[in-house]
Protein backbone atom coordinates (compact mmCIF):
# COMPACT_ATOMS: atom_id res chain seq x y z
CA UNK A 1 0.00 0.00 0.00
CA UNK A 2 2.61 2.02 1.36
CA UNK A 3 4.57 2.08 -2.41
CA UNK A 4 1.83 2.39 -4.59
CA UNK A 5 0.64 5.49 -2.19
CA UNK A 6 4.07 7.28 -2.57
CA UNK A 7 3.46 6.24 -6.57
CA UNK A 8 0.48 7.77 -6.75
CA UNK A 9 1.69 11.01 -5.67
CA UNK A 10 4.12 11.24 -7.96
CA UNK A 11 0.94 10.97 -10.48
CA UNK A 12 1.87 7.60 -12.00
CA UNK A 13 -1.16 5.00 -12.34
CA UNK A 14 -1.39 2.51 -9.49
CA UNK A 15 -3.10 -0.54 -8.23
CA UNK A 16 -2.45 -1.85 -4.81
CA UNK A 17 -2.28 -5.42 -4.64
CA UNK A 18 -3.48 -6.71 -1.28
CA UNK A 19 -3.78 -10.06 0.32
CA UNK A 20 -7.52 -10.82 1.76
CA UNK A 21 -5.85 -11.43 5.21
CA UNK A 22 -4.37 -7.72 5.09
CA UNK A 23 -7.10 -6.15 3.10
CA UNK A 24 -8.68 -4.12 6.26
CA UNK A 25 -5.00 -3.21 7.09
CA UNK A 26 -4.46 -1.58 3.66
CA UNK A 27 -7.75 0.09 3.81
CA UNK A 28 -6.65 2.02 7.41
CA UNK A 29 -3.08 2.89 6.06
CA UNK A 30 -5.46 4.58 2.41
CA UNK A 31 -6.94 6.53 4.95
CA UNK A 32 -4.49 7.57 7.24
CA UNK A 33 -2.46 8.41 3.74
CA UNK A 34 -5.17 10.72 2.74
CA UNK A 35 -5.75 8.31 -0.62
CA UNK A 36 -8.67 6.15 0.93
CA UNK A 37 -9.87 5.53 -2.82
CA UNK A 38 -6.55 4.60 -4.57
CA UNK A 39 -7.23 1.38 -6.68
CA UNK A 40 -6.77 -1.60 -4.86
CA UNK A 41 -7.06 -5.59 -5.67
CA UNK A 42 -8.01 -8.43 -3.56
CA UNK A 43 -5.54 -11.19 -3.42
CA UNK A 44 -6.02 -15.12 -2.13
CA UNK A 45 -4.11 -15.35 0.98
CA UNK A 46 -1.19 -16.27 0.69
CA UNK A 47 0.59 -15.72 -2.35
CA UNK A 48 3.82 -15.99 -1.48
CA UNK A 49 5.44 -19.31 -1.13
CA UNK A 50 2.77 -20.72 -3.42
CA UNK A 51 5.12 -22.14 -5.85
CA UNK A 52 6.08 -20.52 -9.16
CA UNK A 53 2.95 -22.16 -11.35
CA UNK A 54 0.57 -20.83 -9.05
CA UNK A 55 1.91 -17.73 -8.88
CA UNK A 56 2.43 -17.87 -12.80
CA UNK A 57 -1.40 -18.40 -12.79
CA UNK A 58 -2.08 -16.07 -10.74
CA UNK A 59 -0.32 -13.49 -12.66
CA UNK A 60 -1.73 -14.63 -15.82
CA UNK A 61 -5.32 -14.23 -14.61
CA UNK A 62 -4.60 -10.92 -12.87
CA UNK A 63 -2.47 -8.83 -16.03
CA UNK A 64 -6.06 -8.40 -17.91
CA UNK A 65 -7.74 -6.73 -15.39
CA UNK A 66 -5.17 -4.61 -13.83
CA UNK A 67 -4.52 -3.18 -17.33
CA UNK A 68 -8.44 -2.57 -17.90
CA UNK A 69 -8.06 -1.17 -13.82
CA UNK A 70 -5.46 1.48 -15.38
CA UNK A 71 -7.53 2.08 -18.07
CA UNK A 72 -10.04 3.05 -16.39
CA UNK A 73 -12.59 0.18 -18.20
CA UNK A 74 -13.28 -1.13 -15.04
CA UNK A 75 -13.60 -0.87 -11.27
CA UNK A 76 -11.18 -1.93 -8.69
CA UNK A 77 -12.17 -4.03 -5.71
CA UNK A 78 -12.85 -1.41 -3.31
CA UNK A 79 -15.27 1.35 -3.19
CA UNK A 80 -14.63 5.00 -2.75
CA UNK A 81 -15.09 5.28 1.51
CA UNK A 82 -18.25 7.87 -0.04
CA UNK A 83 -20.34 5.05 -0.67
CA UNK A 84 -19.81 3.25 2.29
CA UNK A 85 -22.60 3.30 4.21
């Protein structure tokens, strides 16, 4: 979160790739960042250590839709803190 946030203010296109056991965690450190609404993807928990073909997979499925996520063509996984009830 931390990288993509210092990215993002140096106005390059980001998405934040976050595990689903950290995902609450990288919502409080958007906010406290003053960027709750940068662009952020859920990730199975854990990645790392899966082995290189799963994380090959994983990679392969992902590519498409964090290029259409920096194209704006779609959403990212969270929703701007607005909308939140």
């Amino acid at each position: 979160m931390r990288d993509g946030i210092q990215l993002a203010r140096r106005d390059r296109a980001v998405v934040a790739l976050v595990t689903e056991h950290f995902w609450q965690q990288g919502d409080l450190i958007a906010r406290s960042n003053g960027m709750p609404d940068i662009p952020r993807v859920r990730l199975p928990h854990p990645v790392a250590g899966s082995g290189a073909e799963a994380m090959a997979r994983l990679a392969a499925q992902l590519a498409p839709r964090l290029v259409a996520i920096l194209r704006g063509e779609i959403r990212a996984d969270n929703e701007p803190l607005e909308s939140i009830g």
